[in-house]
C-alpha atoms as a PDB file:
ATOM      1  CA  UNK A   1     -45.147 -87.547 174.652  1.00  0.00           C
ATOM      2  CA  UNK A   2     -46.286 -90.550 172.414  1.00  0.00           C
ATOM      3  CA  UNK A   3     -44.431 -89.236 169.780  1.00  0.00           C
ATOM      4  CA  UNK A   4     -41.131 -88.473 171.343  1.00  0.00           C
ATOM      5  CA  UNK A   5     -41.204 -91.527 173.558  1.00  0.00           C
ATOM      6  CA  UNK A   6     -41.562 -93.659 170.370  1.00  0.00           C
ATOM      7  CA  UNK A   7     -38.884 -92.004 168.042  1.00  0.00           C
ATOM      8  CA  UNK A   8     -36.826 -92.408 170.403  1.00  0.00           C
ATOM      9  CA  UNK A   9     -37.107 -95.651 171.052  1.00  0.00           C
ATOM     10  CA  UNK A  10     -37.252 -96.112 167.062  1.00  0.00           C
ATOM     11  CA  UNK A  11     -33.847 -94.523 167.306  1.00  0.00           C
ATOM     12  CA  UNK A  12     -32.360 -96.628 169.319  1.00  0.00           C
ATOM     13  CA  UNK A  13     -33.863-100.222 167.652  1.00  0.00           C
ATOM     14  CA  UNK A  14     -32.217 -98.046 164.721  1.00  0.00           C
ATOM     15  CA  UNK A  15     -28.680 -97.812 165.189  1.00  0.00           C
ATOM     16  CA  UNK A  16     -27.856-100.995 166.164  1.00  0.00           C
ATOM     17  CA  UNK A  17     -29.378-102.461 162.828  1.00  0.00           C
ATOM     18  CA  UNK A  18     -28.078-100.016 161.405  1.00  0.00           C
ATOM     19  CA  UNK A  19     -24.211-101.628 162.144  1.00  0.00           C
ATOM     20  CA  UNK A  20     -25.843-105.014 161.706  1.00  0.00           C
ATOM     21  CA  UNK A  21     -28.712-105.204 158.734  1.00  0.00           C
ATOM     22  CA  UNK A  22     -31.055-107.309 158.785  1.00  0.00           C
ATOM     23  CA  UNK A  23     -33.529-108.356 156.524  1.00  0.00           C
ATOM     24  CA  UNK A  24     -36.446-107.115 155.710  1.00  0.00           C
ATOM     25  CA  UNK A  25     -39.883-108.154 153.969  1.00  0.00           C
ATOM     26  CA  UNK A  26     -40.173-105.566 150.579  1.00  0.00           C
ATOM     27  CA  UNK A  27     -42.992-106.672 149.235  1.00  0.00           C
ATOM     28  CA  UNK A  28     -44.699-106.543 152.523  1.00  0.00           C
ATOM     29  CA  UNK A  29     -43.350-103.362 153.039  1.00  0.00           C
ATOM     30  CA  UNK A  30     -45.208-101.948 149.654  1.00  0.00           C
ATOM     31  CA  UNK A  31     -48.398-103.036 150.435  1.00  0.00           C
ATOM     32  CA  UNK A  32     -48.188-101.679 153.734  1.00  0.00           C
ATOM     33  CA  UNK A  33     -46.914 -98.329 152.868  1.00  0.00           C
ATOM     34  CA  UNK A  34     -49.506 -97.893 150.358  1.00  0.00           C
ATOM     35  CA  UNK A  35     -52.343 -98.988 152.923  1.00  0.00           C
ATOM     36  CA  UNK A  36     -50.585 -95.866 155.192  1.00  0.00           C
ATOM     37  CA  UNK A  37     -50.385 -93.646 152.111  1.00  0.00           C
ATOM     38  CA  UNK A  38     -54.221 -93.840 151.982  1.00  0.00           C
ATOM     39  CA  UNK A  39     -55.237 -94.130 155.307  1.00  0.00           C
ATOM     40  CA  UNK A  40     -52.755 -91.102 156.333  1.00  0.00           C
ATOM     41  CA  UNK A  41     -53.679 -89.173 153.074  1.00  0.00           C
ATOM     42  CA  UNK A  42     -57.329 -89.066 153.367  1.00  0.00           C
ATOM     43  CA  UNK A  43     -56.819 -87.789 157.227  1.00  0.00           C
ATOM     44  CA  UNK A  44     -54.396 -84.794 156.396  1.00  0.00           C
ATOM     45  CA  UNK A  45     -57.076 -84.032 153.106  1.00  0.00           C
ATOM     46  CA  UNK A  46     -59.853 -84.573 156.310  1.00  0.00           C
ATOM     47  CA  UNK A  47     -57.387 -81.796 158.668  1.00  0.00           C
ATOM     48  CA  UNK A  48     -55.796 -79.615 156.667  1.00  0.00           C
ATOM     49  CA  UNK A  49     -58.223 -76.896 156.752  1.00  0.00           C
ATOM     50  CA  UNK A  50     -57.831 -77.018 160.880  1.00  0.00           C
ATOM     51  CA  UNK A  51     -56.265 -73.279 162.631  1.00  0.00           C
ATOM     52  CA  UNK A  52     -56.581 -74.692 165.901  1.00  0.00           C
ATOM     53  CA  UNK A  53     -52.591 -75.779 167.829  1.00  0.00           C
ATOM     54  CA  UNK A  54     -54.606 -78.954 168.199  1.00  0.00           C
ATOM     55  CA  UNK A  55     -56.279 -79.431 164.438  1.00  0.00           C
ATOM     56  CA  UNK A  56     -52.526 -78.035 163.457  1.00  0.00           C
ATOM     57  CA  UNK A  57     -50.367 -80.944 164.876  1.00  0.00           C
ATOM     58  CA  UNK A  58     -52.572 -83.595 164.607  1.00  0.00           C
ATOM     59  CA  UNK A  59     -52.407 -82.172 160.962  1.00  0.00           C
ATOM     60  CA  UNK A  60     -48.734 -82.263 160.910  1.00  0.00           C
ATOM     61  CA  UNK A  61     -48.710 -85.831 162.488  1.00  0.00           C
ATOM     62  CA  UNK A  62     -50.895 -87.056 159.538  1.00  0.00           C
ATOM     63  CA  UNK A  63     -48.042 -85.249 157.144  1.00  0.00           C
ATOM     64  CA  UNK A  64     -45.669 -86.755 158.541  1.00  0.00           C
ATOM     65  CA  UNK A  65     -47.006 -90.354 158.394  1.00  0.00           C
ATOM     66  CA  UNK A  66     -47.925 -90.024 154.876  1.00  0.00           C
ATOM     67  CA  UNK A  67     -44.221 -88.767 154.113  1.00  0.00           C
ATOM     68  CA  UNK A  68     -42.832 -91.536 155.984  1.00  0.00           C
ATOM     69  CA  UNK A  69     -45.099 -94.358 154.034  1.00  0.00           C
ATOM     70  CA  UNK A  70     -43.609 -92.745 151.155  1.00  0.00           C
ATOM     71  CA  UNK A  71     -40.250 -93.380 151.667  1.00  0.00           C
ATOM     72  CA  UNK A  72     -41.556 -96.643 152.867  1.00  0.00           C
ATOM     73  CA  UNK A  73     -42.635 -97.248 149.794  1.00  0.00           C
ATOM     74  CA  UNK A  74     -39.543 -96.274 147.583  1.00  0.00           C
ATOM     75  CA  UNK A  75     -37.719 -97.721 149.805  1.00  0.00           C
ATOM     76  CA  UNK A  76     -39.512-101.183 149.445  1.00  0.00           C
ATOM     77  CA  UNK A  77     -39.500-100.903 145.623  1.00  0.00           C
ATOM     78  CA  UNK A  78     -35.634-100.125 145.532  1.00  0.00           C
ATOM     79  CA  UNK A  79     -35.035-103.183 147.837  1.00  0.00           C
ATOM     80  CA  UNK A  80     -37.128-105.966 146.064  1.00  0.00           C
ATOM     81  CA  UNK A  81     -34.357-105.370 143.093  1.00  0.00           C
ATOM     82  CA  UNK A  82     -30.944-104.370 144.887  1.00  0.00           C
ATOM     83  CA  UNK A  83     -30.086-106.333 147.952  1.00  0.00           C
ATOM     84  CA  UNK A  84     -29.723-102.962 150.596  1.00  0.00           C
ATOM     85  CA  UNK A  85     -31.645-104.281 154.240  1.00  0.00           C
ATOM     86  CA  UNK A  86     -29.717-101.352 155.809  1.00  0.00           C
ATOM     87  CA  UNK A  87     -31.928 -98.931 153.794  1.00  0.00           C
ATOM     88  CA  UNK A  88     -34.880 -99.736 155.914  1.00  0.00           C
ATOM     89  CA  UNK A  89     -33.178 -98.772 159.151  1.00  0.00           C
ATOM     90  CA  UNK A  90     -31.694 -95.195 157.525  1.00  0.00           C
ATOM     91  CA  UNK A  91     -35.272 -94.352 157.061  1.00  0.00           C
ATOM     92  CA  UNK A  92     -36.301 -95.423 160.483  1.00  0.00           C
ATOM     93  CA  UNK A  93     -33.534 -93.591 161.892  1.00  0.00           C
ATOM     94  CA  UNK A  94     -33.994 -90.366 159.665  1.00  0.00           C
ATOM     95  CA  UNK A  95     -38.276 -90.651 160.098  1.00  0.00           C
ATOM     96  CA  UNK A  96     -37.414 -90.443 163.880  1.00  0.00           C
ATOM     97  CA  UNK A  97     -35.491 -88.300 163.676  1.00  0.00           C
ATOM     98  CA  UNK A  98     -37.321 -85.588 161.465  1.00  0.00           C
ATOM     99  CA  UNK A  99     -40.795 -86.145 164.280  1.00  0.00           C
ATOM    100  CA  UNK A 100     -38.535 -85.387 166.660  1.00  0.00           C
ATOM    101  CA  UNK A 101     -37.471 -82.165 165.127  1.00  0.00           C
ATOM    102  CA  UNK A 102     -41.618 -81.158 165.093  1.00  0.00           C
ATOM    103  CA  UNK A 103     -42.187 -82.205 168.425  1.00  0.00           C
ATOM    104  CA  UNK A 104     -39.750 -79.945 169.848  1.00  0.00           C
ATOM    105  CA  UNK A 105     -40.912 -77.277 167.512  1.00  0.00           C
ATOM    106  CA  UNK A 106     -44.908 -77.904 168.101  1.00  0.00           C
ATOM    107  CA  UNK A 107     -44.231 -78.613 171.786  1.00  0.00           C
ATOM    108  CA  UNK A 108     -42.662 -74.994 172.859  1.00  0.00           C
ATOM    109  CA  UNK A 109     -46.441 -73.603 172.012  1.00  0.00           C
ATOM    110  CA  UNK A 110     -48.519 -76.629 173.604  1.00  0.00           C
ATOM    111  CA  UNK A 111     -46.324 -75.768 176.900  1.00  0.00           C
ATOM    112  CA  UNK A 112     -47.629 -72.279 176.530  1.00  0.00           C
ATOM    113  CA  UNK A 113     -50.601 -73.060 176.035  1.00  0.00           C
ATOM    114  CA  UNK A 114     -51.161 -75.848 179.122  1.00  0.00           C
ATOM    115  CA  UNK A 115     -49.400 -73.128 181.336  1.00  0.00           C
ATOM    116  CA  UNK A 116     -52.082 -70.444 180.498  1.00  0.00           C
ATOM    117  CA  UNK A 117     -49.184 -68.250 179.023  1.00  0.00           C
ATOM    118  CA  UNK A 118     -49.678 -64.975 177.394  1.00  0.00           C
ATOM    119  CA  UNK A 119     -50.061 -66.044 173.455  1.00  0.00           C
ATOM    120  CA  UNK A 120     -47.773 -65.039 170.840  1.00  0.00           C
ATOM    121  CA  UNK A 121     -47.712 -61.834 169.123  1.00  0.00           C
ATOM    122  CA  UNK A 122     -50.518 -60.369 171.576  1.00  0.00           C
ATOM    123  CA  UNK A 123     -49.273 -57.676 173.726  1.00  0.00           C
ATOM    124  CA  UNK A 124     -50.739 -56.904 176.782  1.00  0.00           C
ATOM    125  CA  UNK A 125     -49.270 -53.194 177.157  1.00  0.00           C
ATOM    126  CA  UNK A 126     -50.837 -52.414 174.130  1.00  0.00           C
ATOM    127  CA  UNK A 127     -54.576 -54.077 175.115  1.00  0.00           C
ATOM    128  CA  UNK A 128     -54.289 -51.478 178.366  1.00  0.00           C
ATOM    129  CA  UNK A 129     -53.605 -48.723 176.359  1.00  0.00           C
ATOM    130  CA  UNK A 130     -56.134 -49.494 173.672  1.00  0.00           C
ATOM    131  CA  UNK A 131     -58.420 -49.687 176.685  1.00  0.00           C
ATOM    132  CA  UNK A 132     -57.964 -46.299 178.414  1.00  0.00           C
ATOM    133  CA  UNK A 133     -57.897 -44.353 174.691  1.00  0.00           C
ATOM    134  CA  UNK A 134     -61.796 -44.519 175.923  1.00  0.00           C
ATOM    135  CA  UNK A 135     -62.653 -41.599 178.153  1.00  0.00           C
ATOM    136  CA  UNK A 136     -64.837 -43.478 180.683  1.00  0.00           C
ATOM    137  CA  UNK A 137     -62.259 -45.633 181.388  1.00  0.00           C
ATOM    138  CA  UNK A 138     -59.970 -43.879 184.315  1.00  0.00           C
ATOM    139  CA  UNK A 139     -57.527 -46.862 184.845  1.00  0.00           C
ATOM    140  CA  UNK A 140     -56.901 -50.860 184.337  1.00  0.00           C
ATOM    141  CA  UNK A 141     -55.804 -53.211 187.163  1.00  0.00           C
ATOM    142  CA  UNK A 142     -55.572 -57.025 187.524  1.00  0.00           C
ATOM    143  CA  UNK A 143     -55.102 -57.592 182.952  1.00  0.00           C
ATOM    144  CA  UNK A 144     -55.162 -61.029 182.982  1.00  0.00           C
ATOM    145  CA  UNK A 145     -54.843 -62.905 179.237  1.00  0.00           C
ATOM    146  CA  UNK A 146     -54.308 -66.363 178.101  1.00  0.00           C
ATOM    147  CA  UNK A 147     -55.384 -68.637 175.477  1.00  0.00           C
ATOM    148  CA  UNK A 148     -57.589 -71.917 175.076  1.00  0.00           C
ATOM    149  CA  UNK A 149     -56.298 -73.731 172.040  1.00  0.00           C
ATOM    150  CA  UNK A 150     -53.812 -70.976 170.639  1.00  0.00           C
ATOM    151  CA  UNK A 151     -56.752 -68.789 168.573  1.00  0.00           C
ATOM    152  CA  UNK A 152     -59.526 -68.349 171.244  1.00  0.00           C
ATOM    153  CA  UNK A 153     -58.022 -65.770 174.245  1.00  0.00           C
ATOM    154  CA  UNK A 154     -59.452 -64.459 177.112  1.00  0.00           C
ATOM    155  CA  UNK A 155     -58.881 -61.507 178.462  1.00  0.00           C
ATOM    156  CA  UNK A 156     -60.061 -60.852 182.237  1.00  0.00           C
ATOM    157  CA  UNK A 157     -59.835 -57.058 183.407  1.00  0.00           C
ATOM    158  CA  UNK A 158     -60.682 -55.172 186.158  1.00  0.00           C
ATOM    159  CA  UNK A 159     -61.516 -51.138 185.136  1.00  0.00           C
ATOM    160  CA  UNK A 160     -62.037 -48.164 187.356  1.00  0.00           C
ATOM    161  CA  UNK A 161     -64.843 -46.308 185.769  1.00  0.00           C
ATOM    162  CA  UNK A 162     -64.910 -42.686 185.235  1.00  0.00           C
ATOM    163  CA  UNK A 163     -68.349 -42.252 185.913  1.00  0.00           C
ATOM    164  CA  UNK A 164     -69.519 -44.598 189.248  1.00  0.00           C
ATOM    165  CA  UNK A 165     -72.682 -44.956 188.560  1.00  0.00           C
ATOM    166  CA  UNK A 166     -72.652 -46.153 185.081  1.00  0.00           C
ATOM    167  CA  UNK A 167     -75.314 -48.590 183.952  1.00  0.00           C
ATOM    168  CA  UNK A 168     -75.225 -52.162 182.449  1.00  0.00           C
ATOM    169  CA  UNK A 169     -76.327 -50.624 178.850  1.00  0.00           C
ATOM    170  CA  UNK A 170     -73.637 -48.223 179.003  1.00  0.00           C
ATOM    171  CA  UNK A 171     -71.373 -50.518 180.735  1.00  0.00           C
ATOM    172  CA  UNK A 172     -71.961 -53.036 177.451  1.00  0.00           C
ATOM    173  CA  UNK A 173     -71.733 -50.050 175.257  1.00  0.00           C
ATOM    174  CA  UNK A 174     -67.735 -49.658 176.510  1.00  0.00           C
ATOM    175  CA  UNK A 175     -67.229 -53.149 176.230  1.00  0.00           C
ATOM    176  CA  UNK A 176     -67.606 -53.379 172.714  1.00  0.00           C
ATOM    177  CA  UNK A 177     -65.767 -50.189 172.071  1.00  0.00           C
ATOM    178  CA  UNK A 178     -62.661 -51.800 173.504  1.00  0.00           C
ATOM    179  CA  UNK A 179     -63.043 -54.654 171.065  1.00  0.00           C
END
């Protein structure tokens, strides 16, 4: 929400400045960007090994930041020898617009994950069929799935049992056949 709530407003500072430039500090802008190139850079070296939804777009935010300083920076250099103050608020406007873009993208599969949806590429016709390929399984009711942080499911299930009086050992023994 941070993000889209502040390219958009970036966005719309944009455009207007965009029809009227103003000025803008260069040299500021260069030390700045490489202060962000750094700061951003060692987080995304810090993240990038991450295969969590969460460790992934905080990930992607880093990228993003460091690309954006980067422009920042050319940007900065081309201006402190070509008078161009409407190049700062292009790259505003395209930066925006470009986190946008991954925010709709990342946010379809934070939704799903919040609303304890069934994740992607996991089927669960093919879990209850996997399950009663064992013979002391008679029949599957109540197959519940949904995942944590987009790599760590559960799976809640609710099996008749062949044999009623089964015990716990045996019982344990199925459960790690179905795995």
């Amino acid at each position: 929400m941070i993000l889209l709530i502040g390219s958009v407003f970036i966005i719309l500072k944009a455009i207007p400045r965009i029809i009227n430039p103003e000025d803008s500090d260069a040299k500021g802008m260069m030390w700045f960007a490489i202060l962000g190139i750094i700061v951003n850079g060692a987080a995304v070296l810090k993240l990038q090994k991450g295969t969590s939804i969460n460790e992934r777009v905080v990930s992607l935010h880093m990228l993003e930041d460091v690309l954006g300083w980067l422009a920042v920076l050319i940007a900065s250099f081309i201006m402190q020898f070509w008078d161009l103050p409407i190049l700062d608020h292009i790259l505003s406007l395209l930066i925006a617009l470009y986190i946008l873009y991954n925010v709709f993208k990342n946010g379809k599969e934070s939704i799903r994950i919040i609303l304890q949806g069934i994740p992607m590429g996991v089927y669960v016709d093919e879990i209850k069929t996997k399950i009663l390929e064992n013979i002391n399984i008679k029949s599957v009711h109540d197959c519940r799935l949904w995942t944590m942080d987009g790599e760590y499911n559960i799976l809640t299930v609710h099996l008749l049992m062949v044999n009623k009086s089964i015990s716990w050992q045996k019982a344990a023994q199925v459960k790690k056949e179905i795995r």
